[in-house]
Structures are given as C-alpha cells and as structure tokens.
Protein backbone atom coordinates (compact mmCIF):
# COMPACT_ATOMS: atom_id res chain seq x y z
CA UNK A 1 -20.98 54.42 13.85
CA UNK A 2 -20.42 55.15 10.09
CA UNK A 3 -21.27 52.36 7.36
CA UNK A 4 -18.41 51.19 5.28
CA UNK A 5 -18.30 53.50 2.55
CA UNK A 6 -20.07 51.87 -1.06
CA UNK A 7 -16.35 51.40 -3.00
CA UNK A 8 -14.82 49.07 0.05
CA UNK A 9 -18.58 47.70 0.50
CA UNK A 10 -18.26 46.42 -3.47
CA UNK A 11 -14.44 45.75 -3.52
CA UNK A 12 -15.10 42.92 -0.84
CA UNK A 13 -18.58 41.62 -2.18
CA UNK A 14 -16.39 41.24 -5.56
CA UNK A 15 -13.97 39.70 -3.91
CA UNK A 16 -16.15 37.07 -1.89
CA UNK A 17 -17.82 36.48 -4.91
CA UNK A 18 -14.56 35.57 -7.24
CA UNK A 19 -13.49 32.97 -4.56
CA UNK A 20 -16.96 31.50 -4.37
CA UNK A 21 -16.93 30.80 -7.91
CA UNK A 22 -13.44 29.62 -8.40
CA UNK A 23 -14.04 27.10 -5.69
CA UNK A 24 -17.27 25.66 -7.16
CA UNK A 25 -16.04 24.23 -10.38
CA UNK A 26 -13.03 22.89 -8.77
CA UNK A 27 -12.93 18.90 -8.88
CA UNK A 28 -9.78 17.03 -6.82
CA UNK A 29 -7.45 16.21 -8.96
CA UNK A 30 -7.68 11.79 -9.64
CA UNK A 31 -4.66 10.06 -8.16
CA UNK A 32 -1.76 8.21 -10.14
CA UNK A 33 -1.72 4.80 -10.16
CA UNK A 34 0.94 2.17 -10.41
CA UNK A 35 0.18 -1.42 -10.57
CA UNK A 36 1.83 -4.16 -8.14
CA UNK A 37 1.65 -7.58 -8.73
CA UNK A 38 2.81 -9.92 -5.47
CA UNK A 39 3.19 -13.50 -5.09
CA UNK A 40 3.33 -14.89 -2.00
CA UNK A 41 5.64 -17.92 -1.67
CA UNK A 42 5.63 -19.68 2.02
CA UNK A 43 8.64 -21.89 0.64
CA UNK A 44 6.77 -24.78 -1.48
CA UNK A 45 6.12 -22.24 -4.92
CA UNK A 46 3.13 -20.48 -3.19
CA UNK A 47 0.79 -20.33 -0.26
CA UNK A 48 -1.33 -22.79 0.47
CA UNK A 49 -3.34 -20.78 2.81
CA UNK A 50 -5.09 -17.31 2.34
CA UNK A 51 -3.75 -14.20 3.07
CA UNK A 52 -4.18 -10.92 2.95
CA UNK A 53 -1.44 -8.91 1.33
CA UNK A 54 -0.35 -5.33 1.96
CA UNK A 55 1.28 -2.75 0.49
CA UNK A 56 1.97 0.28 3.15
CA UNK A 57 3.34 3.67 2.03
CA UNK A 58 6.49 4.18 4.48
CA UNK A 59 6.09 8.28 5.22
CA UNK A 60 2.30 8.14 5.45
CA UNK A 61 1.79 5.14 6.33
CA UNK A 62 -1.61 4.75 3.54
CA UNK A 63 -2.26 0.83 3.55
CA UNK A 64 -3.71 -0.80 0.13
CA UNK A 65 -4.64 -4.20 0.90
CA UNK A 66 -5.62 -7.42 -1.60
CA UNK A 67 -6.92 -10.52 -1.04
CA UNK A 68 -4.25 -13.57 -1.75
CA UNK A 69 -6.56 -16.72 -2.19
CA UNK A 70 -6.30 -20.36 -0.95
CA UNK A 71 -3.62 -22.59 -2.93
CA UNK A 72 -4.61 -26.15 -2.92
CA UNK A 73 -3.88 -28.77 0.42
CA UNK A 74 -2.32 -31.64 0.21
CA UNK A 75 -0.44 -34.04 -2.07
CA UNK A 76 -1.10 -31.73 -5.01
CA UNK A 77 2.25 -31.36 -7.25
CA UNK A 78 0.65 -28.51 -9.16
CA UNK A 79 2.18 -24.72 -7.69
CA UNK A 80 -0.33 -23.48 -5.09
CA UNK A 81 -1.79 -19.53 -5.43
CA UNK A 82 -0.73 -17.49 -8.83
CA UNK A 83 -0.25 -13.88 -8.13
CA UNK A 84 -2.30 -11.27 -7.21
CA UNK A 85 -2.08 -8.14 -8.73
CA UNK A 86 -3.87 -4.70 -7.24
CA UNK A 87 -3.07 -0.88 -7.32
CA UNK A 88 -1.75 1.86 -5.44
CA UNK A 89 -1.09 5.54 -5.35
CA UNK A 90 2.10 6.43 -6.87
CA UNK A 91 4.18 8.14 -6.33
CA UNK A 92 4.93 6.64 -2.78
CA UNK A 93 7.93 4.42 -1.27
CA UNK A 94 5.84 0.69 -0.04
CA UNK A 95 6.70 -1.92 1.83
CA UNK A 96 4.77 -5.27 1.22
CA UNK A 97 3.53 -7.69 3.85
CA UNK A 98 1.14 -10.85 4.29
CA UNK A 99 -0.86 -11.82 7.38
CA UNK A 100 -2.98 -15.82 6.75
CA UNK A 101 -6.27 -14.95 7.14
CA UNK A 102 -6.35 -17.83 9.43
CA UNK A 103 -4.44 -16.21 12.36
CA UNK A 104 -3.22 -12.96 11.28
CA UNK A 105 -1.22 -12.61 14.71
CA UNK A 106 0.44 -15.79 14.17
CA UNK A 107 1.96 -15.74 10.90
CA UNK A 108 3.00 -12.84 9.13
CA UNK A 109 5.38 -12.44 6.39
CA UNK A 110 7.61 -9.77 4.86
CA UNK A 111 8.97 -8.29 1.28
CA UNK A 112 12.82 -9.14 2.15
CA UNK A 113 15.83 -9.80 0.16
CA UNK A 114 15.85 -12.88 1.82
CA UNK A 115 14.45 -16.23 -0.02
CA UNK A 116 11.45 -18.53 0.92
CA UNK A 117 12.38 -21.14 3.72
CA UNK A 118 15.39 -20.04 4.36
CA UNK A 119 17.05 -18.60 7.25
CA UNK A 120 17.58 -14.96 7.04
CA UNK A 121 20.48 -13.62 8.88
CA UNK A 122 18.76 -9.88 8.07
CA UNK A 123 15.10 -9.50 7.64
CA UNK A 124 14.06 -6.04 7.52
CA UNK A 125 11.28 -4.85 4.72
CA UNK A 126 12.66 -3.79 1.27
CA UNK A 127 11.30 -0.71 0.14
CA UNK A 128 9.91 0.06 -3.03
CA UNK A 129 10.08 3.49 -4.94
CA UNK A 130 6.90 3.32 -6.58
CA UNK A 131 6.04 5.77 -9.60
CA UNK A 132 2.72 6.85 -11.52
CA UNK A 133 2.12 4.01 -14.35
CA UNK A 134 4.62 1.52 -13.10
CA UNK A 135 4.41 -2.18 -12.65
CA UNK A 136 6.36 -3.85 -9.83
CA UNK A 137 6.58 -7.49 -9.12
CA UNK A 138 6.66 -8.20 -5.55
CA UNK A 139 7.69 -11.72 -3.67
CA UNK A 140 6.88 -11.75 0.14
CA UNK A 141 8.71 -14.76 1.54
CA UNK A 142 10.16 -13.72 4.99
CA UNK A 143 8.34 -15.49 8.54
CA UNK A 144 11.08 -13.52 10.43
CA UNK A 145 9.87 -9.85 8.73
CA UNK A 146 8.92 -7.08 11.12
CA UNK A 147 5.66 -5.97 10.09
CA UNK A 148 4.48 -2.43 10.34
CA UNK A 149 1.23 -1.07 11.96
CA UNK A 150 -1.17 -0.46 9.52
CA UNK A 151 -2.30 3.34 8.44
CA UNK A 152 0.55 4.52 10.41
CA UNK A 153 3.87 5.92 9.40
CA UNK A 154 6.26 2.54 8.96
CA UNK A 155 8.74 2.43 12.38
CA UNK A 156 10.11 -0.96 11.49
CA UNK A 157 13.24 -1.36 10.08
CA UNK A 158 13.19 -1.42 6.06
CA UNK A 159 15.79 -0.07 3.70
C-alpha cells in the first residue's frame, strides 16, 4: 500500500490544525437577560406564606425559580410579602407560577388574567413575550391555574 502523497498529507494537517485553533479561543457567547419582578397576592395584598415562584419558558420548558418569603400571620394590617424580583434568559415566552413551600402539592397558583380571590370562569397561564433588557411585572393570583411540569416543554393550557 502506497503512503498518501506529501501535498494531501500537508493539505489535511493544515486543515486539522486551522480548526484546532479556531475552536480554542472560542468562549460561549453570555446570555441576555431580562428582569421579572412578581408579586404574589393570595387575595389579602400578598402571601402570607412562602413560596417558591417560577418562571418556565413555554417551548423549552427552562425553569428559573425565586424564593417568595414569609408575609407576616395574623392580625397584622400592614400588606404581607413585597415583590420579588429575579432574572431570566430572554428572549423566551414564560409562564409564571407559585407552589407554598409548605405543601407544594397542595396549593399552587398561576399568572392568569383572573384577580386574587375571585372565581375565575377561565384560568389558563398568561404568557409572557419576554425580550433581552426588559422588565416585566408579574401578579400570580389564580388557586384554580394549571401548573406546568417543571424543565419540560409547557402542555397546559396558556395563551
């Protein structure tokens, strides 16, 4: 069997070499960001419990999460929780959900159109178009709300 000749030898060596080095110095490019700020209002101007708030692209289903803290208990006349505020790639359509950290399974909540403590005669997850640099201000009021499976394309209804 005959060698490759020298020319084809140093043709792919060259070329082996040029990909090698344009692959080294290449650094991932740093995702956008857009800023969300939620409040999460269980009907009396707040939560009075913690939750954990999420914000769940709808087409790849990437879940950013945020810890909503305690409001106060009892006969307190002051509003409970302020808002949280936390970031997530952009861009990216989200849908925004709570679960109370003290039974996740139990008590859920949704981003609807619908209001706090009211009955909703629709409660499917509003959808947010979120772009690079943005701020959005999110209320997530619903107990009816479907709620998505996290890290997984969103198969709930949402508009």
């Amino acid at each position: 069997m005959k060698p490759p000749s020298a020319p084809w030898s140093a043709a792919i060596g060259l070329m082996l070499a040029a990909l090698l080095c344009s692959c080294v110095g290449v650094t991932p490019p740093e995702p956008q960001l857009a800023t969300v700020t939620v409040t999460f209002d269980m009907g009396g101007g707040g939560a009075g419990f913690a939750a954990t708030i999420y914000a769940q692209e709808v087409s790849s289903g990437k879940t950013f999460k945020s810890f909503y803290p305690a409001g106060s208990h009892g006969l307190v006349v002051l509003p409970t929780s302020p808002p949280v505020s936390f970031t997530v790639e952009a861009p990216g359509t989200y849908v925004f959900y709570a679960t109370l950290i003290e039974a996740p399974d139990d008590y859920q909540y949704g981003a609807t159109s619908c209001r706090p403590a009211e009955p909703c005669p629709r409660s499917v997850l509003k959808a947010v178009k979120v772009e690079p640099g943005g701020t959005y201000s999110i209320t997530i009021a619903d107990r009816a709300a479907p709620i998505p499976t996290q890290n997984a394309p969103v198969t709930v209804p949402w508009e």
